[in-house]
Protein backbone atom coordinates (compact mmCIF):
# COMPACT_ATOMS: atom_id res chain seq x y z
CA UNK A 1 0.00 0.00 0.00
CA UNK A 2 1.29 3.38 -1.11
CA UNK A 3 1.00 5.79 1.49
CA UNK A 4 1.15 9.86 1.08
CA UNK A 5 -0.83 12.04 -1.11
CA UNK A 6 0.15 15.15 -4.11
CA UNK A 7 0.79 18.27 -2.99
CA UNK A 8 -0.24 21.45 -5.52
CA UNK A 9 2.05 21.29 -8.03
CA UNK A 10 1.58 17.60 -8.45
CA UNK A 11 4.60 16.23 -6.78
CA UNK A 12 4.37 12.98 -4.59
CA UNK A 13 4.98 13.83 -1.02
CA UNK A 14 5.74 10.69 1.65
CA UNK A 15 3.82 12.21 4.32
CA UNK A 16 1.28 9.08 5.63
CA UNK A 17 -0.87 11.65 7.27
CA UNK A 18 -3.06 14.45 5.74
CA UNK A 19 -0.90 18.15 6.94
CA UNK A 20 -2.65 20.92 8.10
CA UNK A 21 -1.58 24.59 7.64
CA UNK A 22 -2.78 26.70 10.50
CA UNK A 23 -1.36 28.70 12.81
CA UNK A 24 -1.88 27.72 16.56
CA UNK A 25 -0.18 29.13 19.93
CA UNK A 26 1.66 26.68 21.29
CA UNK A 27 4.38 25.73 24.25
CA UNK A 28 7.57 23.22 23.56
CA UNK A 29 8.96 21.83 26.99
CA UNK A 30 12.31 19.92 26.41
CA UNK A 31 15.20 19.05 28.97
CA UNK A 32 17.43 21.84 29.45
CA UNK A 33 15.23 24.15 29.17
CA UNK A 34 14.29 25.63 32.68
CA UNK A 35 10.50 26.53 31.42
CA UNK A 36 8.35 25.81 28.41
CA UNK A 37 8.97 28.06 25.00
CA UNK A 38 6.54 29.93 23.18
CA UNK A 39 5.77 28.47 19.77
CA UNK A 40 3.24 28.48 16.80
CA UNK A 41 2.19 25.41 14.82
CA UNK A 42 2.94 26.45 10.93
CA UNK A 43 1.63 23.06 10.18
CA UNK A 44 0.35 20.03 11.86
CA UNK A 45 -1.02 16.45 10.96
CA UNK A 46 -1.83 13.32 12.90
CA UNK A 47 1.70 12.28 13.09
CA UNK A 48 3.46 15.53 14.32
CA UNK A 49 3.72 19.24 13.74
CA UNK A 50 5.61 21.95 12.23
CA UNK A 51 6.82 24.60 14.90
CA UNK A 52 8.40 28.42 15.45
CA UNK A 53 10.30 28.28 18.44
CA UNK A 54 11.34 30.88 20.54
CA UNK A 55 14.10 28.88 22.81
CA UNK A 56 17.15 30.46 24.77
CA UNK A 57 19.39 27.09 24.03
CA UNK A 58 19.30 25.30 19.98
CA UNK A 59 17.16 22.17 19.77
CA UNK A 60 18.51 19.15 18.37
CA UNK A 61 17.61 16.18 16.20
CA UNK A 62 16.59 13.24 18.18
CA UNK A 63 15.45 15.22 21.26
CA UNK A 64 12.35 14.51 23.46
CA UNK A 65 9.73 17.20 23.78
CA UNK A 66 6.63 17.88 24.70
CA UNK A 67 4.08 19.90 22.95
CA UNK A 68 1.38 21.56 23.79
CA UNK A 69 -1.09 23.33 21.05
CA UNK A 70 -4.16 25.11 21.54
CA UNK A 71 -6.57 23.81 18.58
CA UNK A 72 -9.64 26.06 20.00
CA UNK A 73 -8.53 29.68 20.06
CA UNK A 74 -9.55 30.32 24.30
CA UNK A 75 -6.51 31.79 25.14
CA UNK A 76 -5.58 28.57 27.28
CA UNK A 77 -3.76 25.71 26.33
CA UNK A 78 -5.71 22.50 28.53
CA UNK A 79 -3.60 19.79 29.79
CA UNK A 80 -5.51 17.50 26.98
CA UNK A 81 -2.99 19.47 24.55
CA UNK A 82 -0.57 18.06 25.61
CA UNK A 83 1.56 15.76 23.12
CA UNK A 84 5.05 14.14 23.52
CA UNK A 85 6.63 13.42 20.62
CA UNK A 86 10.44 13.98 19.34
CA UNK A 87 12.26 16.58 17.11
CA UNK A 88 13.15 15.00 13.65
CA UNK A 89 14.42 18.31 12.20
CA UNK A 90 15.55 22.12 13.55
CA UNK A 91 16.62 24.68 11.24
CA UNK A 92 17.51 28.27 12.81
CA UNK A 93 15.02 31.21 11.60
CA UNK A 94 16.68 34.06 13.66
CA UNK A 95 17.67 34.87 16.93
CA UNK A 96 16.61 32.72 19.47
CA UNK A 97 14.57 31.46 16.94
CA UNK A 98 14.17 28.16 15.42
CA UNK A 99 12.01 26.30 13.12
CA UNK A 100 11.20 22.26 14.28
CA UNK A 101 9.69 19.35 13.02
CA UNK A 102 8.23 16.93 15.70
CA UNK A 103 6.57 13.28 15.25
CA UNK A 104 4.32 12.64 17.78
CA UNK A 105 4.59 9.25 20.20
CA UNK A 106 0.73 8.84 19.66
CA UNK A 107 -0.90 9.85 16.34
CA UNK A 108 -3.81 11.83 16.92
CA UNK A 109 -7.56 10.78 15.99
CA UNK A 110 -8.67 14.51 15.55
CA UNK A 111 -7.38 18.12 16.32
CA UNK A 112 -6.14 18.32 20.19
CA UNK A 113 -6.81 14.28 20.74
């Protein structure tokens, strides 16, 4: 069974899950870090998101995080947002900033599950 899908311009991508392009507040919690980061989702699926990352120290390839995304625009992030999961790429943006890929331990049935 062939698994991913055509993007726009017709190319095959090997994505096995449907991305999502929205923009979502968001924390990342990772060890090292003395508190959770602001972030915002550029993209997210049912097997991990896409992430801008406003951390003091770089984040590497192969490290454990947790992510939290708020799916319903409240203004809170609930505990249910919670997703662990681990980086798989992390490209610098800017300053303090960086740009992260991160596959989810569980995939998610729906937005925020």
């Amino acid at each position: 069974m062939e698994h991913g899908h055509h993007d726009s311009s017709g190319t095959r991508e090997r994505r096995i899950y449907p991305r999502h392009h929205a923009y979502r507040p968001a924390k990342l919690a990772a060890a090292g870090l003395n508190s959770a980061c602001p972030a915002q989702t550029q993209d997210y699926s049912a097997g991990g998101t896409l992430l801008d990352v406003h951390a003091v120290r770089p984040l590497t390839p192969g490290q454990r995080v947790e992510v939290w995304i708020e799916f319903k625009v409240t203004g809170v992030i609930p505990a249910s947002g919670l997703h662990a999961g681990t980086i798989v790429r992390a490209v610098a943006i800017g300053e303090g900033q960086q740009r992260v890929a991160v596959r989810f331990d569980r995939v998610l049935n729906r937005a925020g599950d």
